[in-house]
C-alpha atoms as a PDB file:
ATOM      1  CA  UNK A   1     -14.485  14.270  -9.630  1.00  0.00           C
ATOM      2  CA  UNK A   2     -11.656  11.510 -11.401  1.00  0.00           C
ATOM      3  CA  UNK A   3      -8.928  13.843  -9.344  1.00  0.00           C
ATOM      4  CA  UNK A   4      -9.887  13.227  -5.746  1.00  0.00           C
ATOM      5  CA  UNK A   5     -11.158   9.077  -6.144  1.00  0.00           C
ATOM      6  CA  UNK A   6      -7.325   8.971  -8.137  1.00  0.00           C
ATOM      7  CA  UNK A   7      -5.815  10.647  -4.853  1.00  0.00           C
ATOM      8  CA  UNK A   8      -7.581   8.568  -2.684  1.00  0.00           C
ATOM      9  CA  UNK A   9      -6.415   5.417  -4.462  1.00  0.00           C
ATOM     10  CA  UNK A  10      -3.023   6.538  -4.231  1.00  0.00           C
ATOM     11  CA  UNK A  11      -3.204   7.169  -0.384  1.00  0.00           C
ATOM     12  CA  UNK A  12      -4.299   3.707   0.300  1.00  0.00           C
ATOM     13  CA  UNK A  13      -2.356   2.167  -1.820  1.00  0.00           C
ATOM     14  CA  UNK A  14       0.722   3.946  -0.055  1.00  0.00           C
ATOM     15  CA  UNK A  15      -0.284   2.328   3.256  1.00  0.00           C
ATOM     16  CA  UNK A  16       1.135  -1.183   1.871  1.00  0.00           C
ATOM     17  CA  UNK A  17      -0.888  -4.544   2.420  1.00  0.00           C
ATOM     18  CA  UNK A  18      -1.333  -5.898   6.213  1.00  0.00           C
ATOM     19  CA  UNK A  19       1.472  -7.833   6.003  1.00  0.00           C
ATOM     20  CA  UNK A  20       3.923  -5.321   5.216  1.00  0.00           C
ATOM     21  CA  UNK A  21       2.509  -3.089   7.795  1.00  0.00           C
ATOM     22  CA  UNK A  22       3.077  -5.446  10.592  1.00  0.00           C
ATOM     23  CA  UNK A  23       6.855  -6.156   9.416  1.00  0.00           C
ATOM     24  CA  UNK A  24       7.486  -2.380   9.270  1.00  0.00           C
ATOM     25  CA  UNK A  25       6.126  -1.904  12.467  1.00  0.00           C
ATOM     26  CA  UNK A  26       7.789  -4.742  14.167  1.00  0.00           C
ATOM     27  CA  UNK A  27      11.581  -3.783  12.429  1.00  0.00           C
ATOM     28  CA  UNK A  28      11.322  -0.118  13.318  1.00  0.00           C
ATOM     29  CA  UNK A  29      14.053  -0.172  15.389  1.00  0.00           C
ATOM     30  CA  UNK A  30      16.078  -2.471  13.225  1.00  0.00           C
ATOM     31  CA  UNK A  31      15.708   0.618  10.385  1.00  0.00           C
ATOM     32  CA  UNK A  32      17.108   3.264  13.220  1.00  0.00           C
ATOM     33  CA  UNK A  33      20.190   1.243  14.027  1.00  0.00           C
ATOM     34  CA  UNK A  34      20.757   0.908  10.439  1.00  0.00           C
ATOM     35  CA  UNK A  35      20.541   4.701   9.483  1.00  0.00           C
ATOM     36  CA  UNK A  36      22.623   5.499  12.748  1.00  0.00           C
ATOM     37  CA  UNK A  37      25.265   2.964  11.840  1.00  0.00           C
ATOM     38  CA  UNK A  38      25.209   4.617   8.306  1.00  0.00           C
ATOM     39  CA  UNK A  39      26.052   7.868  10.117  1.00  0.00           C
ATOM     40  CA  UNK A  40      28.151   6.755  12.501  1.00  0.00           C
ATOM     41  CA  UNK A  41      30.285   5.328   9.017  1.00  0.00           C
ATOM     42  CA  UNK A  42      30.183   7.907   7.603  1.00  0.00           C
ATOM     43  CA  UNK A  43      31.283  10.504  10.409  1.00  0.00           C
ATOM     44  CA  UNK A  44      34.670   7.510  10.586  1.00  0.00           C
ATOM     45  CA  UNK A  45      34.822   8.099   6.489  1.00  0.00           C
ATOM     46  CA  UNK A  46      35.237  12.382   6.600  1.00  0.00           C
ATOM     47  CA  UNK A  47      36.599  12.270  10.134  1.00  0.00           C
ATOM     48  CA  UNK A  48      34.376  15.065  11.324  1.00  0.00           C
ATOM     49  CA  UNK A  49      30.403  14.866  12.232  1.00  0.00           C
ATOM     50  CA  UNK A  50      27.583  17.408  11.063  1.00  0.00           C
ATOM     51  CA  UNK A  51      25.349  18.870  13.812  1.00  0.00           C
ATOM     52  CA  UNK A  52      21.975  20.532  12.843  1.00  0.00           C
ATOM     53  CA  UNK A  53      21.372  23.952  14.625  1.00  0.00           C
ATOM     54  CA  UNK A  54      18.795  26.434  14.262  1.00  0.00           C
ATOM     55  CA  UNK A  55      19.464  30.668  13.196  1.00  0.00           C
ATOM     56  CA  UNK A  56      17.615  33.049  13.168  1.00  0.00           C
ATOM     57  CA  UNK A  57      17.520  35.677   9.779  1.00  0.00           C
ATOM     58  CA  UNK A  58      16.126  39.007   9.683  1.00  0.00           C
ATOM     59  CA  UNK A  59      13.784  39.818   7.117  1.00  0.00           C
ATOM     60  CA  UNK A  60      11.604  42.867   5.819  1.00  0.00           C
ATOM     61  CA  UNK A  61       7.533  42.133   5.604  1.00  0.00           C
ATOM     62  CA  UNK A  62       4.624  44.525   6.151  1.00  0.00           C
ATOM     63  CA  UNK A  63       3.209  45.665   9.684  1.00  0.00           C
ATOM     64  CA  UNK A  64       0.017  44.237  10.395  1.00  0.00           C
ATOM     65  CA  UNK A  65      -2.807  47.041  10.154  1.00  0.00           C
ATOM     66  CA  UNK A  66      -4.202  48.358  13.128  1.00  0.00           C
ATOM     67  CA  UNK A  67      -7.448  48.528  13.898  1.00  0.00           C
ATOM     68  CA  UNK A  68      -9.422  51.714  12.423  1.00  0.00           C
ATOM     69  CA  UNK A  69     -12.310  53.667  13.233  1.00  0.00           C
ATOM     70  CA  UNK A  70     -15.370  52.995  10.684  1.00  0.00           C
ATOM     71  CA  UNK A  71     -14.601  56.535   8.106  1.00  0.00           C
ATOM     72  CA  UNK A  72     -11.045  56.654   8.981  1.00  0.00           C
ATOM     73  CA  UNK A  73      -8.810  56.389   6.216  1.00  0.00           C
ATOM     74  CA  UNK A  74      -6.679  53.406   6.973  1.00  0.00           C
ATOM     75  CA  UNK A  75      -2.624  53.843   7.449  1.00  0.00           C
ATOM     76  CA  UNK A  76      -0.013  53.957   4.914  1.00  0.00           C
ATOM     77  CA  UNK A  77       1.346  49.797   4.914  1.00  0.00           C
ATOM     78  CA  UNK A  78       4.435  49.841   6.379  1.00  0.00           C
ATOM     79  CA  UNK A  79       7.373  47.464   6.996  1.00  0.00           C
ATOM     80  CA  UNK A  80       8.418  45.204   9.919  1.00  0.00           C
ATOM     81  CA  UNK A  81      11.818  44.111  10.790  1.00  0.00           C
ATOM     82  CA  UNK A  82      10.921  40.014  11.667  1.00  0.00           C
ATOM     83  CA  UNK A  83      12.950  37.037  11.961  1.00  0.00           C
ATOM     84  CA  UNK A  84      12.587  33.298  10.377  1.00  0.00           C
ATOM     85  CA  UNK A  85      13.895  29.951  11.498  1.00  0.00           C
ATOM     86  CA  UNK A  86      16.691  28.640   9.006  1.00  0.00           C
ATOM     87  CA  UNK A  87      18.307  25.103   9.721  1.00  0.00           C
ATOM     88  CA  UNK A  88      21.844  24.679   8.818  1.00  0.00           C
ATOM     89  CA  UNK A  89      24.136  21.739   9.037  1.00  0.00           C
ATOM     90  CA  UNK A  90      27.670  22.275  10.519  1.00  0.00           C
ATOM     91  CA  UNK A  91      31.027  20.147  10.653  1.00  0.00           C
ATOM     92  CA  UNK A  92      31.722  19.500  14.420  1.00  0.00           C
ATOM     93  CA  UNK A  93      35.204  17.953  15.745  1.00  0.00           C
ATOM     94  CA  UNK A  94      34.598  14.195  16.851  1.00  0.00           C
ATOM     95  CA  UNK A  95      36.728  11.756  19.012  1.00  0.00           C
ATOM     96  CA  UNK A  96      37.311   9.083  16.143  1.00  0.00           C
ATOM     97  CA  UNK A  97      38.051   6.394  18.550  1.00  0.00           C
ATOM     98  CA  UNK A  98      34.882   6.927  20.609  1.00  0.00           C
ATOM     99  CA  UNK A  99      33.275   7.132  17.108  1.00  0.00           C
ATOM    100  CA  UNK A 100      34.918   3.602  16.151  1.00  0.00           C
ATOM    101  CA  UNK A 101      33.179   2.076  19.727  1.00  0.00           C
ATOM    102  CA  UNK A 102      30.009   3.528  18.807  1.00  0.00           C
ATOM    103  CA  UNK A 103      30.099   1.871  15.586  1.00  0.00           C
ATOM    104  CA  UNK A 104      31.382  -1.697  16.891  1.00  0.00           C
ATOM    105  CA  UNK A 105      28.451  -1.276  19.886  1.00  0.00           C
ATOM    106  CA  UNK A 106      25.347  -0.008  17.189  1.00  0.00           C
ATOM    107  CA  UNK A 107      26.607  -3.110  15.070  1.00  0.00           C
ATOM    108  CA  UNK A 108      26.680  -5.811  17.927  1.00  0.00           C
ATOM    109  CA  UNK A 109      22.784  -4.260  18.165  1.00  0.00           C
ATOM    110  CA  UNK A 110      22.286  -4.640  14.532  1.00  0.00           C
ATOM    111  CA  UNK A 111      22.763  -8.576  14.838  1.00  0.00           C
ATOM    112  CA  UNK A 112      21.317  -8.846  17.787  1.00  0.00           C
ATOM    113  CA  UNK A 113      17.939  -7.116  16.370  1.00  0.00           C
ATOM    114  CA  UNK A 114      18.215  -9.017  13.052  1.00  0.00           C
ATOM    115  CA  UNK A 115      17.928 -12.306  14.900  1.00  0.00           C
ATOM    116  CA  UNK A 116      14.825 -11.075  16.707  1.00  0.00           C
ATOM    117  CA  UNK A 117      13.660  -9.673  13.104  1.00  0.00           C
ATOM    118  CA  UNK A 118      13.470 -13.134  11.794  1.00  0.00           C
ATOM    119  CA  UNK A 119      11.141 -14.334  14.318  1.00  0.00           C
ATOM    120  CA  UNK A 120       9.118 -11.794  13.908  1.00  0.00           C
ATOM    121  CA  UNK A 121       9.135 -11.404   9.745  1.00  0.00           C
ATOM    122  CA  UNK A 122       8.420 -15.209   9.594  1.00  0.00           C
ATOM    123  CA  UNK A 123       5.163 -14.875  12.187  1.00  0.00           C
ATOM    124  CA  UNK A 124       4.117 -11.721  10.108  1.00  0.00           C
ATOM    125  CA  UNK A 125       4.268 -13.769   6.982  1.00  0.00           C
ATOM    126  CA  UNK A 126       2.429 -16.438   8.907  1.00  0.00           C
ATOM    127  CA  UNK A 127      -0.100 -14.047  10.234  1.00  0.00           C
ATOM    128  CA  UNK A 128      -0.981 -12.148   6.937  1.00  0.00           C
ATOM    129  CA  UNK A 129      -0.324 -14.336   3.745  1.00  0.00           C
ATOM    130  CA  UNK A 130      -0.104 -12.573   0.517  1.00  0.00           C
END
Protein backbone atom coordinates (compact mmCIF):
# COMPACT_ATOMS: atom_id res chain seq x y z
CA UNK A 1 0.00 0.00 0.00
CA UNK A 2 3.42 2.50 0.92
CA UNK A 3 4.40 1.65 -3.01
CA UNK A 4 1.57 3.27 -4.92
CA UNK A 5 0.89 6.65 -2.26
CA UNK A 6 5.17 6.86 -2.79
CA UNK A 7 4.47 6.79 -6.71
CA UNK A 8 1.85 9.07 -6.54
CA UNK A 9 3.92 11.58 -4.56
CA UNK A 10 6.53 11.34 -7.00
CA UNK A 11 4.16 12.07 -10.02
CA UNK A 12 2.97 15.24 -8.54
CA UNK A 13 5.83 16.31 -7.38
CA UNK A 14 7.28 15.95 -11.06
CA UNK A 15 4.61 18.37 -12.32
CA UNK A 16 6.68 21.39 -10.63
CA UNK A 17 4.81 24.23 -8.59
CA UNK A 18 2.31 26.70 -10.62
CA UNK A 19 4.79 28.98 -11.18
CA UNK A 20 7.17 26.92 -12.92
CA UNK A 21 4.46 25.48 -14.98
CA UNK A 22 3.40 28.73 -16.41
CA UNK A 23 7.19 29.76 -17.27
CA UNK A 24 7.67 26.39 -19.03
CA UNK A 25 4.71 26.78 -20.86
CA UNK A 26 5.18 30.32 -21.86
CA UNK A 27 9.25 29.63 -22.99
CA UNK A 28 8.42 26.53 -25.00
CA UNK A 29 9.47 27.87 -27.97
CA UNK A 30 12.44 29.64 -26.52
CA UNK A 31 13.67 25.75 -25.47
CA UNK A 32 13.10 24.62 -29.39
CA UNK A 33 15.23 27.39 -30.82
CA UNK A 34 17.76 26.56 -28.33
CA UNK A 35 18.01 22.72 -29.04
CA UNK A 36 17.82 23.56 -32.89
CA UNK A 37 20.58 26.11 -32.61
CA UNK A 38 22.51 23.36 -30.63
CA UNK A 39 22.06 21.20 -33.74
CA UNK A 40 22.45 23.48 -36.18
CA UNK A 41 26.24 24.02 -34.16
CA UNK A 42 26.88 21.15 -34.10
CA UNK A 43 26.09 19.98 -37.82
CA UNK A 44 28.86 23.49 -38.55
CA UNK A 45 31.31 21.56 -35.83
CA UNK A 46 31.45 17.77 -37.87
CA UNK A 47 30.55 19.38 -41.18
CA UNK A 48 27.95 16.78 -42.00
CA UNK A 49 24.19 16.45 -40.47
CA UNK A 50 22.47 13.13 -39.12
CA UNK A 51 19.02 12.28 -40.56
CA UNK A 52 16.76 9.72 -38.71
CA UNK A 53 15.14 7.09 -41.09
CA UNK A 54 13.16 4.16 -40.45
CA UNK A 55 14.18 0.06 -41.73
CA UNK A 56 12.61 -2.51 -41.68
CA UNK A 57 14.39 -6.12 -40.18
CA UNK A 58 13.20 -9.48 -40.71
CA UNK A 59 12.73 -11.61 -37.89
CA UNK A 60 11.60 -15.30 -36.99
CA UNK A 61 8.41 -15.55 -34.36
CA UNK A 62 5.64 -18.16 -34.18
CA UNK A 63 2.42 -18.26 -36.50
CA UNK A 64 -0.56 -17.38 -34.74
CA UNK A 65 -2.82 -20.62 -34.19
CA UNK A 66 -5.71 -21.07 -36.18
CA UNK A 67 -8.81 -21.64 -35.08
CA UNK A 68 -9.68 -25.48 -34.22
CA UNK A 69 -12.57 -27.58 -34.07
CA UNK A 70 -13.59 -28.50 -30.27
CA UNK A 71 -11.60 -32.47 -30.20
CA UNK A 72 -9.19 -31.53 -32.80
CA UNK A 73 -5.77 -31.78 -31.84
CA UNK A 74 -4.36 -28.35 -32.34
CA UNK A 75 -1.33 -27.73 -35.03
CA UNK A 76 2.26 -28.18 -34.60
CA UNK A 77 3.50 -24.09 -33.64
CA UNK A 78 5.19 -22.98 -36.40
CA UNK A 79 7.31 -19.97 -37.46
CA UNK A 80 6.56 -16.67 -39.28
CA UNK A 81 8.88 -14.66 -41.30
CA UNK A 82 7.77 -10.80 -39.81
CA UNK A 83 9.36 -7.55 -39.91
CA UNK A 84 10.09 -4.76 -37.02
CA UNK A 85 10.62 -1.04 -37.20
CA UNK A 86 14.38 -0.13 -36.32
CA UNK A 87 15.40 3.69 -36.28
CA UNK A 88 18.83 4.50 -37.33
CA UNK A 89 20.67 7.75 -37.53
CA UNK A 90 22.70 8.51 -40.74
CA UNK A 91 25.44 11.20 -41.77
CA UNK A 92 23.87 13.25 -44.67
CA UNK A 93 26.01 15.85 -46.89
CA UNK A 94 24.99 19.55 -45.87
CA UNK A 95 25.58 22.97 -47.62
CA UNK A 96 27.78 24.54 -44.72
CA UNK A 97 27.09 27.99 -45.81
CA UNK A 98 23.30 27.56 -45.86
CA UNK A 99 23.99 25.81 -42.49
CA UNK A 100 25.99 29.05 -41.23
CA UNK A 101 22.56 31.33 -42.33
CA UNK A 102 20.45 29.02 -40.54
CA UNK A 103 22.42 29.43 -37.53
CA UNK A 104 22.84 33.41 -37.74
CA UNK A 105 18.71 33.46 -38.56
CA UNK A 106 17.67 30.71 -35.41
CA UNK A 107 20.02 33.07 -33.26
CA UNK A 108 18.52 36.55 -34.33
CA UNK A 109 15.15 34.40 -33.05
CA UNK A 110 16.84 33.38 -29.93
CA UNK A 111 17.18 37.18 -28.82
CA UNK A 112 14.31 38.15 -30.12
CA UNK A 113 12.30 35.37 -27.97
CA UNK A 114 14.49 36.01 -24.88
CA UNK A 115 13.30 39.60 -24.77
CA UNK A 116 9.69 38.46 -24.95
CA UNK A 117 10.75 35.68 -22.22
CA UNK A 118 11.46 38.34 -19.74
CA UNK A 119 8.14 39.83 -19.88
CA UNK A 120 6.64 36.95 -19.53
CA UNK A 121 9.03 35.14 -16.61
CA UNK A 122 8.65 38.42 -14.57
CA UNK A 123 4.49 38.34 -14.89
CA UNK A 124 4.73 34.51 -14.06
CA UNK A 125 6.71 35.33 -11.00
CA UNK A 126 4.18 38.05 -10.36
CA UNK A 127 1.27 35.80 -10.96
CA UNK A 128 2.38 32.73 -8.81
CA UNK A 129 4.82 33.76 -5.91
CA UNK A 130 6.80 31.07 -4.35
Amino acid sequence: MKRPALLMLCALAACGTPQEQCISRNTRDLRTVDRLIAETQGNLDRGYAFETITVYEDYWTRCPLPPVAEGEPPPPPRLCLDERPVTEKRAKAIDLNEEARKLDSLKAKRRDLARKAEAVIAQCKAQYPE
